[in-house]
Each structure stands twice: as structure tokens, then as C-alpha cells.
Protein backbone atom coordinates (compact mmCIF):
# COMPACT_ATOMS: atom_id res chain seq x y z
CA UNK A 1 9.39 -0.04 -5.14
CA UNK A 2 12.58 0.66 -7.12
CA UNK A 3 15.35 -0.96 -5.88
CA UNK A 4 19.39 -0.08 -6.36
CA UNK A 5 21.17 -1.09 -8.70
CA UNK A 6 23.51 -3.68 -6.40
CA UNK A 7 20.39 -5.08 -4.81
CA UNK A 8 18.78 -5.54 -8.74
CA UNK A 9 22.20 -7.10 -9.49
CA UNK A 10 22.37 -9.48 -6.53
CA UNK A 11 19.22 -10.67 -7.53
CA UNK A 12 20.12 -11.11 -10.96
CA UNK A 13 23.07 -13.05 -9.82
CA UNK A 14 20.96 -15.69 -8.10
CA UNK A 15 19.23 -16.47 -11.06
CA UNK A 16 22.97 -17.15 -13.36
CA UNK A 17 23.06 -13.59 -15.04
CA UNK A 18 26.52 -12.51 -14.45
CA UNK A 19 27.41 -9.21 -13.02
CA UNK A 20 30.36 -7.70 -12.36
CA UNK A 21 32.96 -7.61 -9.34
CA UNK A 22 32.18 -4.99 -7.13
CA UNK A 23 31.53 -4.16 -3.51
CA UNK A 24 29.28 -1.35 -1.76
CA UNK A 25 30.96 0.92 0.02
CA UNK A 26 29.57 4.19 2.28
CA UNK A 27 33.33 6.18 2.56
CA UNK A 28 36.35 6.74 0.15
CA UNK A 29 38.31 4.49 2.51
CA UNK A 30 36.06 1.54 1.51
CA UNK A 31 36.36 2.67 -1.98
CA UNK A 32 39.96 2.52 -1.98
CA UNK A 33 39.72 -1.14 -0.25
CA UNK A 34 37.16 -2.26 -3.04
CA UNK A 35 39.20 -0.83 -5.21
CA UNK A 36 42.39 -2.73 -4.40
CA UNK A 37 40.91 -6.03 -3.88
CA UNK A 38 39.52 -6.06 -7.35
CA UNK A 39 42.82 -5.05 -8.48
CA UNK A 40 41.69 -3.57 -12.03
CA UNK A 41 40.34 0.06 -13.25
CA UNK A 42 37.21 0.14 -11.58
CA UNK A 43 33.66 2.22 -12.17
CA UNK A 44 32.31 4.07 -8.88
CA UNK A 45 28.76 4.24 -9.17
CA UNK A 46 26.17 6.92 -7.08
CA UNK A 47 23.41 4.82 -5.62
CA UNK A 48 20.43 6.97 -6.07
CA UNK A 49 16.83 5.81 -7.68
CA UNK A 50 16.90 8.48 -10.29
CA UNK A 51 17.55 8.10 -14.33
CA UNK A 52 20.53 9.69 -15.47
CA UNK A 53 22.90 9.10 -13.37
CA UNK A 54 25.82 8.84 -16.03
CA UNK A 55 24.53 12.63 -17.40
CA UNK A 56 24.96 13.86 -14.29
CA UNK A 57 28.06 12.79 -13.77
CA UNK A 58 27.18 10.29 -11.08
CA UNK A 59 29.19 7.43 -12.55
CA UNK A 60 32.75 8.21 -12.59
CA UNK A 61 35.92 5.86 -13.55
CA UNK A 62 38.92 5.32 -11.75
CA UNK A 63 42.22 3.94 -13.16
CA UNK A 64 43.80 2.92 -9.38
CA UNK A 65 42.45 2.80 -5.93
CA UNK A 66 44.06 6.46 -5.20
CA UNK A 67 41.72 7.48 -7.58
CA UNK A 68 38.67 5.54 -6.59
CA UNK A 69 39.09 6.86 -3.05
CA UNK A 70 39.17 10.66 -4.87
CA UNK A 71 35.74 9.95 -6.90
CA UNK A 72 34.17 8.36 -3.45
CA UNK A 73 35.03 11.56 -1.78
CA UNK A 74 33.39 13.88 -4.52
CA UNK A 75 30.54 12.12 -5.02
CA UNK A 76 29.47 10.71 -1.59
CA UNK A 77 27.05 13.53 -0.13
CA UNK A 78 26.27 15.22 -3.42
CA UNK A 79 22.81 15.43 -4.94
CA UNK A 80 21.61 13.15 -7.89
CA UNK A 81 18.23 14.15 -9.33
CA UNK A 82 17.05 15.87 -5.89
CA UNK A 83 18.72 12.56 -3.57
CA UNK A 84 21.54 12.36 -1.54
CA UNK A 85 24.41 10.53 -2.86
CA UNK A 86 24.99 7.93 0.56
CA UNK A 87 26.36 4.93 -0.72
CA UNK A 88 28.05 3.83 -4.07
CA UNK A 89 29.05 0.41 -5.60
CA UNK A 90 32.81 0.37 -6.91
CA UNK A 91 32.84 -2.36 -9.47
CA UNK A 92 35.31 -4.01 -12.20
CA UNK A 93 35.62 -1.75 -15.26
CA UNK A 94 34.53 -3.54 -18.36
CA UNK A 95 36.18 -3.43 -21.42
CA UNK A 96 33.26 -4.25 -23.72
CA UNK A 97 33.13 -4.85 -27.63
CA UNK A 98 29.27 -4.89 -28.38
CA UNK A 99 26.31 -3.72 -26.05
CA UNK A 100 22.80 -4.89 -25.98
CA UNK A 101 19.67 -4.76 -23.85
CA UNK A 102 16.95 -7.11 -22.42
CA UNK A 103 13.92 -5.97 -20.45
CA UNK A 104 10.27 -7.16 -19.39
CA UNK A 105 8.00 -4.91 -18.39
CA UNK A 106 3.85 -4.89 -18.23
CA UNK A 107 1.98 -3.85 -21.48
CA UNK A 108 -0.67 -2.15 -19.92
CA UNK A 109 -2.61 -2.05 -23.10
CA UNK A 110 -3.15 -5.29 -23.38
CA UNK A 111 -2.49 -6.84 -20.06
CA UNK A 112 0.27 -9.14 -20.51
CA UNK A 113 3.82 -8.94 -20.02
CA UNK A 114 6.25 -8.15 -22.78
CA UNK A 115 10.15 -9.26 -22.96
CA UNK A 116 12.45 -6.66 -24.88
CA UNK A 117 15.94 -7.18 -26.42
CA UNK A 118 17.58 -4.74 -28.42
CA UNK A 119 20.92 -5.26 -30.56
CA UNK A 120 22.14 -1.45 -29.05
CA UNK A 121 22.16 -0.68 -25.42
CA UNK A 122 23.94 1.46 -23.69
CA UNK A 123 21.49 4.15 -24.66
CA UNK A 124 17.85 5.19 -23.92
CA UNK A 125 15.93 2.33 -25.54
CA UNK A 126 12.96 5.10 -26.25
CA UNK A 127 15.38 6.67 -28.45
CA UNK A 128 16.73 3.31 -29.92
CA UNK A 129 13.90 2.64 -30.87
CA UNK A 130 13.10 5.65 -32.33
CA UNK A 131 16.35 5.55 -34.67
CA UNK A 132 16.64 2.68 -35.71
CA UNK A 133 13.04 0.28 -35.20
CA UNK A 134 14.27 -2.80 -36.13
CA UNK A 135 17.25 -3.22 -33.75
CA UNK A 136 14.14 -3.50 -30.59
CA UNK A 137 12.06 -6.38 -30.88
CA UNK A 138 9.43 -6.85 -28.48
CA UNK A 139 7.00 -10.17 -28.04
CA UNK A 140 3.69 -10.21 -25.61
CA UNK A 141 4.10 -13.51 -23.15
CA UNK A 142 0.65 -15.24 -22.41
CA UNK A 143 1.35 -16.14 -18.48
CA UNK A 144 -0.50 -19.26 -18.81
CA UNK A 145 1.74 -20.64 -21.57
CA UNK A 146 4.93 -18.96 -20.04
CA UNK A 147 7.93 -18.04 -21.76
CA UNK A 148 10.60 -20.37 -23.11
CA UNK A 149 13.92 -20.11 -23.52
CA UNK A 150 14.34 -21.52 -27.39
CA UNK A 151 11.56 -17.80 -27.83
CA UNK A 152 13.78 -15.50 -25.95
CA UNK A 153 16.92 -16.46 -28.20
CA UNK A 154 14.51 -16.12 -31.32
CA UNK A 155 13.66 -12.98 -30.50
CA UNK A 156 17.27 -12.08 -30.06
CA UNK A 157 18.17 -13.41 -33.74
CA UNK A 158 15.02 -11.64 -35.18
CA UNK A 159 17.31 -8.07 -33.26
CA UNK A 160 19.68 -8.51 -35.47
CA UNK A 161 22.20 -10.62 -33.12
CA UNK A 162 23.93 -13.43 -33.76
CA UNK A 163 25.80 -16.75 -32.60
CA UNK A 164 27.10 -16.96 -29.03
CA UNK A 165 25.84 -13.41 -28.18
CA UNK A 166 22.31 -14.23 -29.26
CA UNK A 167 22.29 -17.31 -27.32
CA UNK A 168 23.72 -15.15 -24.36
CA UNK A 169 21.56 -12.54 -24.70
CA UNK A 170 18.48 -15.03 -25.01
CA UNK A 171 19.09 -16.90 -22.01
CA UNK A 172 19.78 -13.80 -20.30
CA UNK A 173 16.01 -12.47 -21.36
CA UNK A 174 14.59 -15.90 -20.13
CA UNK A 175 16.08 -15.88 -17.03
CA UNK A 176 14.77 -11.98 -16.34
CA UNK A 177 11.50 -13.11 -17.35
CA UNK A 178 11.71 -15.32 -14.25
CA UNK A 179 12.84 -12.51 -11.74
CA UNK A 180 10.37 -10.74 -13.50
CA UNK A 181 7.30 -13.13 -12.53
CA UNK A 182 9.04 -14.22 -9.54
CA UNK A 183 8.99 -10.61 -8.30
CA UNK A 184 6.04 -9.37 -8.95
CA UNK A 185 8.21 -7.15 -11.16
CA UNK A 186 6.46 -3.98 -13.03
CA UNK A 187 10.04 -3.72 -14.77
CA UNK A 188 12.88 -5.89 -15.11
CA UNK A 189 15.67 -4.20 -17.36
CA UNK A 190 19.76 -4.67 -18.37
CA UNK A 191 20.91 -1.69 -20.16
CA UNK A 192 23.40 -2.68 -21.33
CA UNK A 193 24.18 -6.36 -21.28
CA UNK A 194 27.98 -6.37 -22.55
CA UNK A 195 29.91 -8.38 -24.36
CA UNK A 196 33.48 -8.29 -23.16
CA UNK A 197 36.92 -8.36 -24.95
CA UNK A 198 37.64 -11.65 -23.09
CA UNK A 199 34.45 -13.28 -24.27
CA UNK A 200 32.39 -13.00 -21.01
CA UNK A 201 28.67 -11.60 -21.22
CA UNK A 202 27.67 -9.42 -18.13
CA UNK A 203 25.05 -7.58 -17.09
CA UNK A 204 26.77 -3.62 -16.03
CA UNK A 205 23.69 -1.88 -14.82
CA UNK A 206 20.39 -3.49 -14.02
CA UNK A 207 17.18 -2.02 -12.49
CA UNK A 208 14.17 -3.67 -10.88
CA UNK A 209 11.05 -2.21 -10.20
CA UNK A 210 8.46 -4.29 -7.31
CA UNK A 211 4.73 -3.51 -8.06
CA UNK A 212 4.03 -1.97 -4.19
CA UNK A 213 0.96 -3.81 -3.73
CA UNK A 214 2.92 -7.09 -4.01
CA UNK A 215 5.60 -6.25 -1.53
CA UNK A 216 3.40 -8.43 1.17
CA UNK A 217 4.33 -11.63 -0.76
CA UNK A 218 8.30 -10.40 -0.80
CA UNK A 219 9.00 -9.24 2.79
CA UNK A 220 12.73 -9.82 2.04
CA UNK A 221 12.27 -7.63 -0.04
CA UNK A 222 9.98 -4.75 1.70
CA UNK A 223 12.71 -4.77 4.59
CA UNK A 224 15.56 -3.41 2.09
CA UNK A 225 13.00 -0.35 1.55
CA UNK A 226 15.88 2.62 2.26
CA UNK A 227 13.18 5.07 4.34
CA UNK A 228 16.23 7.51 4.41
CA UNK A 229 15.22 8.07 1.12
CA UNK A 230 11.69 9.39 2.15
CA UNK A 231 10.77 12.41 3.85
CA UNK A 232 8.62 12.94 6.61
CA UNK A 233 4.86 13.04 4.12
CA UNK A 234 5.99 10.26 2.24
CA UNK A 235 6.64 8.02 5.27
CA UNK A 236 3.90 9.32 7.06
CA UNK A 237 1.77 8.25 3.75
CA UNK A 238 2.82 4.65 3.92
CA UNK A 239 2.83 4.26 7.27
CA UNK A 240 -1.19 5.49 6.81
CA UNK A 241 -1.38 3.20 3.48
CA UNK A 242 -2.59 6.51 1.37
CA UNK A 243 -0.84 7.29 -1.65
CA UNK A 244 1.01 10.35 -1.72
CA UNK A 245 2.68 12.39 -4.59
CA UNK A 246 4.20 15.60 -2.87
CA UNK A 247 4.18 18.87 -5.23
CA UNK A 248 4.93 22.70 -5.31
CA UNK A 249 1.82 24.34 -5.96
CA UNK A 250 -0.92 25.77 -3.13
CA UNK A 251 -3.78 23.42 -3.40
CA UNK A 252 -3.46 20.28 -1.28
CA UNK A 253 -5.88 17.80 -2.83
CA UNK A 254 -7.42 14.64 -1.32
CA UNK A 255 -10.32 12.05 -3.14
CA UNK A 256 -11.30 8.42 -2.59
CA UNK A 257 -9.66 7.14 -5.73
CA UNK A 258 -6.79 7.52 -8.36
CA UNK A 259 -8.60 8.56 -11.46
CA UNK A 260 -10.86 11.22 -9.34
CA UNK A 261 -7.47 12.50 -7.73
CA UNK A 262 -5.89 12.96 -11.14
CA UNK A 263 -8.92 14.53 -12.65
CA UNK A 264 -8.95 17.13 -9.63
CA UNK A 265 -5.29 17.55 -10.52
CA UNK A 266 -6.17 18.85 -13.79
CA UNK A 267 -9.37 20.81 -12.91
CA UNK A 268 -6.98 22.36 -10.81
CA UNK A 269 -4.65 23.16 -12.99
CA UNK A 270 -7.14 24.69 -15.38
CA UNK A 271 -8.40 26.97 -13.13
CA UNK A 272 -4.71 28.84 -13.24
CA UNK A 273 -3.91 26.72 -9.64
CA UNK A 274 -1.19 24.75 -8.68
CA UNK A 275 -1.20 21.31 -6.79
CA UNK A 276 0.21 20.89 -3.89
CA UNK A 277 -0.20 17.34 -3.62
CA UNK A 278 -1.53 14.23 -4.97
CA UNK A 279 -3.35 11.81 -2.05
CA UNK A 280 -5.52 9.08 -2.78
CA UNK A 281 -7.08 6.89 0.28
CA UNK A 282 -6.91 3.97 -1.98
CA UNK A 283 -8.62 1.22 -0.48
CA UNK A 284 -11.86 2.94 0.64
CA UNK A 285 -12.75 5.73 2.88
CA UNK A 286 -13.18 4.56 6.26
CA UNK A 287 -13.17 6.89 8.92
CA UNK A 288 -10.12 6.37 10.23
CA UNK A 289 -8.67 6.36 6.80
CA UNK A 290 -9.94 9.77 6.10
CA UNK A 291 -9.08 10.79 9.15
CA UNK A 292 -5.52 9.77 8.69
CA UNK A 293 -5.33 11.47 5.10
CA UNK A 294 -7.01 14.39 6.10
CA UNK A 295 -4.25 14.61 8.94
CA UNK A 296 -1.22 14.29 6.32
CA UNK A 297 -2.66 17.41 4.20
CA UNK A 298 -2.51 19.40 7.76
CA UNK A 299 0.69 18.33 7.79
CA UNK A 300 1.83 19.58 4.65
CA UNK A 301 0.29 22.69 5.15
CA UNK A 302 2.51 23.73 8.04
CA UNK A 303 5.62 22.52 6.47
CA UNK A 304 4.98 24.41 2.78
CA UNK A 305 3.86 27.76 3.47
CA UNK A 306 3.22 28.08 -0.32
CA UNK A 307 -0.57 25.83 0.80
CA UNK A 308 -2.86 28.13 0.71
CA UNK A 309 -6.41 25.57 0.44
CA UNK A 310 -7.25 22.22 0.83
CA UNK A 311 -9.84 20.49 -1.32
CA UNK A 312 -10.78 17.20 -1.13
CA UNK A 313 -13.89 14.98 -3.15
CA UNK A 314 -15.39 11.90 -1.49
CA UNK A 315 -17.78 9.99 -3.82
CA UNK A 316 -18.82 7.23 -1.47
CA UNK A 317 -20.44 4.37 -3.07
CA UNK A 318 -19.97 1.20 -0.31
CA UNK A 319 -18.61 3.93 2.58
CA UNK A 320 -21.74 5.06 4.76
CA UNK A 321 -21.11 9.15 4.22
CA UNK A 322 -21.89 9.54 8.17
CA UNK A 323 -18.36 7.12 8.16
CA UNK A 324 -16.28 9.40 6.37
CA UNK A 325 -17.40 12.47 8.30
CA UNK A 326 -16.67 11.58 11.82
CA UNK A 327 -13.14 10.74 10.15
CA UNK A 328 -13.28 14.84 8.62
CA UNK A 329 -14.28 16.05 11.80
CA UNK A 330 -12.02 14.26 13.81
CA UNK A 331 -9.35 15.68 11.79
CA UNK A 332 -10.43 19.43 11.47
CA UNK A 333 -10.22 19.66 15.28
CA UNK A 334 -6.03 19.89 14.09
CA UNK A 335 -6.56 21.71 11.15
CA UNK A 336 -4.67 25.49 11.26
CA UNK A 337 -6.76 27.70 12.22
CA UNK A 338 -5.90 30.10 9.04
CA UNK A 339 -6.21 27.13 6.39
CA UNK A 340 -9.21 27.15 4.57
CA UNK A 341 -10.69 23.59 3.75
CA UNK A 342 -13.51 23.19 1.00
CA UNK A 343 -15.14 19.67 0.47
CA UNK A 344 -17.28 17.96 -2.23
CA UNK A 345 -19.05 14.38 -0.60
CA UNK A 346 -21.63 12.59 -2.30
CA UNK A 347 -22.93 9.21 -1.66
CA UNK A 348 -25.31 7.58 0.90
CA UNK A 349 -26.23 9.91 4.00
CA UNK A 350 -24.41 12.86 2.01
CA UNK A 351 -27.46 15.12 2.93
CA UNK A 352 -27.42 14.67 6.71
CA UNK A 353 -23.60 14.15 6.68
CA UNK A 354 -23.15 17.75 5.03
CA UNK A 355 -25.04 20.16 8.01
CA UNK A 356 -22.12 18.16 10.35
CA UNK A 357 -19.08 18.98 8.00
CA UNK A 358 -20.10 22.69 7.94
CA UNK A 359 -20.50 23.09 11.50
CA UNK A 360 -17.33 21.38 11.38
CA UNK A 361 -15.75 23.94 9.45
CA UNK A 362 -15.45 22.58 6.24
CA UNK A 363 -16.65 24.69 2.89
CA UNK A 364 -18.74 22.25 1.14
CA UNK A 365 -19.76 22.51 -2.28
CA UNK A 366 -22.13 20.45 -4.93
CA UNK A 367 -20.09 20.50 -7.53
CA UNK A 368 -15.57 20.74 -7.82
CA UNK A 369 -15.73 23.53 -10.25
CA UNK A 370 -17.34 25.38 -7.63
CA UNK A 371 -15.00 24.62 -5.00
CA UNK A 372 -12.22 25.29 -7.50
CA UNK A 373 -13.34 28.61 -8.30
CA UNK A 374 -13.85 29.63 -4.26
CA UNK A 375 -10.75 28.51 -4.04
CA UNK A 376 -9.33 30.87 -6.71
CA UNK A 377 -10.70 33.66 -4.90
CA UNK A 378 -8.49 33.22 -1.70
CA UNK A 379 -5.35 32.27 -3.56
CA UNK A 380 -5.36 35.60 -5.95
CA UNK A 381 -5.59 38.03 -3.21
């Protein structure tokens, strides 16, 4: 779970990183009032979860609270990377003489965390990095040992900065590693972390990513979920607890696990198919569970009119395959009556499972190529 950038920067505030002065506001009356009560140029920022947000022109500055109620009004309802600008945080402008950025993220690799700090934020650290590789300095924390303050400010001398900044900066890094574990954070990032003309160090944008399968231990934090933000499949999807990626193409696919999902995705895709959707029953494939994910295809299938197929692989290994099928057949009794579905199920009971999914109406198949390639047939016509 992403969150906005004023809920990242509340949190960051709680923990003694300083942010700036701003207020989140939903009309451009508010965003005159913010405006006028911090009594400076201010920034008004789009709050959408997208990257980019500067490039697309949804930060804007605003020398007067005339002017901050003007940018409010042009940018409140407009779309930001495919979201709907609704709310915006009007914040001090900084005047800044030197940029950096600190992050901690997961290195997946080898299964740690790692804390970042750059001498030159303000930009994409990818491409920092790629300019200039010294100025990004990276160090893998061992979670048992932890991470100490006296390393974070090392690491910010080894980036090339020095005195008070790289003891700013440093504490700053320590004190995200904290949020960071605290969290359950898969990334913890300031880009940039300023330096301002009158000496203070702030943090003027911030982002915060919660691993979703740790949102049970932070319910303060699950509640802020903005479900505006979803549509109907992707609420439906959590609601289920399936995992749901929502495409363009015309073959809705379904499998009991992430890496089979994916690899359908790209038999798929070989074939000369599109598709339509990623959905992984994550956790097993109970019948109820099945049937539920089953249901959400059907679903997307009447909405998109551009599904043409589903397919979906179960490769039961604990799941009875008698389980799974009452949860198929339970859901085909919905499915549209022109919607052709073609299945691949192995496991235990498979055999005796399969005669009951094709009187069902499902197209089974041994193998996926040969599903994929049936399914190539109906979508060329």
C-alpha cells in the first residue's frame, strides 16, 4: 500500500524529520485559506499515487493565496497518470541551496534491507546513479545487528557530503530506517531532503510504501486505504483476498500462484494474445476461494467487451482437486452464456474432478499450450 505524500510526511514528522508547513485541502477556497495562514509563496501539490507528478505538471507554485486558489481550481479534478486529482497539500515554498536524498528499501537479492543517501536529489536516483556512481552510496543492514546512527552519517560522508548537512542527512537516514522497520515498509524514500537558505534541513516530498501482507499489524494504517482510488475489480479483489492486476487485452487469466500466473502471462503473450488480467488466489485454492476468483473474471468479462476467453491453471498440491471444482462449478452457473472458459487442473482427484468440470462447461485441457492455442482460434475469427 502506497500512501500520499502528507500521510508519508506526517509520519515522518513523528519520528523528528522535519517537513514543511502545509495543510490538505479538497477546494480552491481551502487553498486560498492554507495559503494565507502560511503567509509565504507556497507549492500546491496533486495528491495522486503515481510518479511524475512534477512532469506532468501536477505540482504547481503560487506566489500569493489569489494564486494558490487559481492552481487549486486547475488542478483539482484533473487526471494524473490515469487518477483523479481530489485532494492536494498546499505547503511552504522552500528556498533551498543543496538537495540530497535518503531511502531504504528491500534488496531482494540478498534479503536484507538497504539504506540509500545520495549527495543529488531532486532527480530520479536511477538516473543519478547512472551519471554520476559515486554521489549514491548504498550499505546492506543485517536486522539482527540493526542500524546505527554514527553508520548512517558515514555513509553520508563516504556521498560526498559534508559537516552539518552530513550529520543532517545521516540522522535523517537513521531515523527512516526506523519508519522503515517500524512499518513494515517495502520503501521508505526523501527525494529530495533540502537544505534551506536559512539553515533548516527538511524533508519536501516523501513516499512510503506498506508491504500489503503486513497491513494486519498497522490497522491505523489499513483504515487510511483511499478505496476511491480503486475501481469496482480491484475492490472486489481485496475484498475476496485474490490478487488482481487489471489489463487491456482479451484473455482473462486465473492460477493458484504468482509465478504460474506470470508465466501464463507470457505464454499468452507469445501466442500473439493479450491479457486481460492478472489474478492469483494466493493463499491456496479452496473452494470458496476459487469460486470467488472465478466470479471476479465473470465480472470483468461483462464490463470489458474486449474479453473474449478465460483461462485459468490449478496445480493443486495440498487442495483436494474435488475442492477446487465444486468452487468452478459453483461459479460457471454465472458465467455468460457466450464466454468461453478453458481450464488446465492437475493435482490429487484431477482425473475424477475433470468428467465434472466438462459437464460443467469448462474446456479442459492437459497441457496450457493447448488451451492457449484453442484459445487463439476463437479470438482470430
Amino acid at each position: 500500500m502506497r500512501l500520499y505524500e502528507h500521510e508519508a510526511k506526517a509520519i515522518l514528522s513523528r519520528y523528528g524529520i522535519a517537513v514543511p508547513r502545509g495543510t490538505l485541502v479538497t477546494s480552491p477556497e481551502q487553498a486560498f485559506d492554507a495559503a494565507e495562514e502560511i503567509g509565504k509563496p507556497v507549492m500546491v501539490k496533486a495528491q495522486v499515487l503515481v510518479g511524475g507528478r512534477g512532469k506532468a505538471g501536477g505540482i504547481l507554485s503560487a506566489e500569493n493565496p489569489e494564486k494558490a486558489s487559481e492552481v487549486a481550481a486547475s488542478l483539482l479534478g484533473r487526471k494524473i497518470g490515469g487518477e483523479d486529482v481530489r485532494k492536494l497539500l498546499v505547503e511552504e515554498r522552500l528556498e533551498m541551496t543543496s538537495q540530497f536524498y535518503v531511502g531504504v528499501t528491500v534488496d531482494s537479492a540478498k534479503g536484507c534491507p538497504v539504506a540509500m543517501i545520495s549527495s543529488r536529489g531532486g532527480i530520479d536516483i536511477e538516473e543519478a546513479a547512472s551519471s554520476d556512481p559515486k554521489s549514491l552510496v548504498t550499505a546492506s543492514v543485517n536486522v539482527l545487528e540493526g542500524f546505527r546512527e554514527y553508520q548512517a552519517r558515514s555513509l553520508a560522508r563516504t556521498a560526498g557530503i559534508e559537516g552539518v548537512a552530513a550529520a543532517s542527512s545521516g540522522l535523517t537516514l537513521w531515523r527512516l530506517f526506523q519508519i522503515f522497520r517500524t512499518y513494515d515498509a517495502e520503501l521508505a524514500e526523501i527525494n529530495p531532503f533540502v537544505e534551506t537558505t536559512d539553515g533548516r534541513f527538511v524533508a519536501a516530498d516523501a513516499r512510503l510504501n506498506i508491504d500489503d501482507h503486513a497491513l494486519f499489524r498497522h490497522p491505523e494504517i489499513d483504515s487510511m486505504r483511499d478505496t476511491r482510488a480503486e475501481g469496482p475489480l480491484e475492490r472486489e479483489a481485496r475484498m475476496s483476498g485474490v490478487n488482481f492486476v487489471d489489463l487491456s487485452g482479451e484473455v482473462a487469466i486465473m492460477g493458484n500462484g504468482a509465478g504460474l500466473v506470470m508465466t501464463m502471462l507470457d505464454m499468452v503473450k507469445r501466442s500473439g494474445e493479450e491479457p486481460a488480467c492478472f489474478l492469483d488466489t494466493g493463499g491456496g485454492a479452496s473452494k470458496d476461494r476459487v469460486h470467488k476468483a472465478l466470479n471476479l473474471l465473470f465480472m470483468k468479462a461483462r464490463d470489458d467487451p474486449r474479453v473474449k476467453a478465460i483461462l485459468f491453471t490449478l496445480s493443486l498440491m495440498i487442495t483436494p482437486a474435488e475442492e477446487a471444482t465444486e468452487g468452478i462449478i459453483k461459479a460457471m452457473k454465472n458465467a455468460p452464456s457466450s464466454l468461453p472458459v478453458y481450464g488446465v487442473i492437475h493435482g490429487t482427484g484431477s482425473s475424477a474432478a475433470q468428467l465434472e468440470l466438462r459437464e460443467s462447461g469448462v474446456k479442459l485441457f492437459e497441457r496450457i499450450e493447448d488451451a492457449i492455442q484453442a484459445i487463439s482460434q476463437i479470438t482470430r475469427r
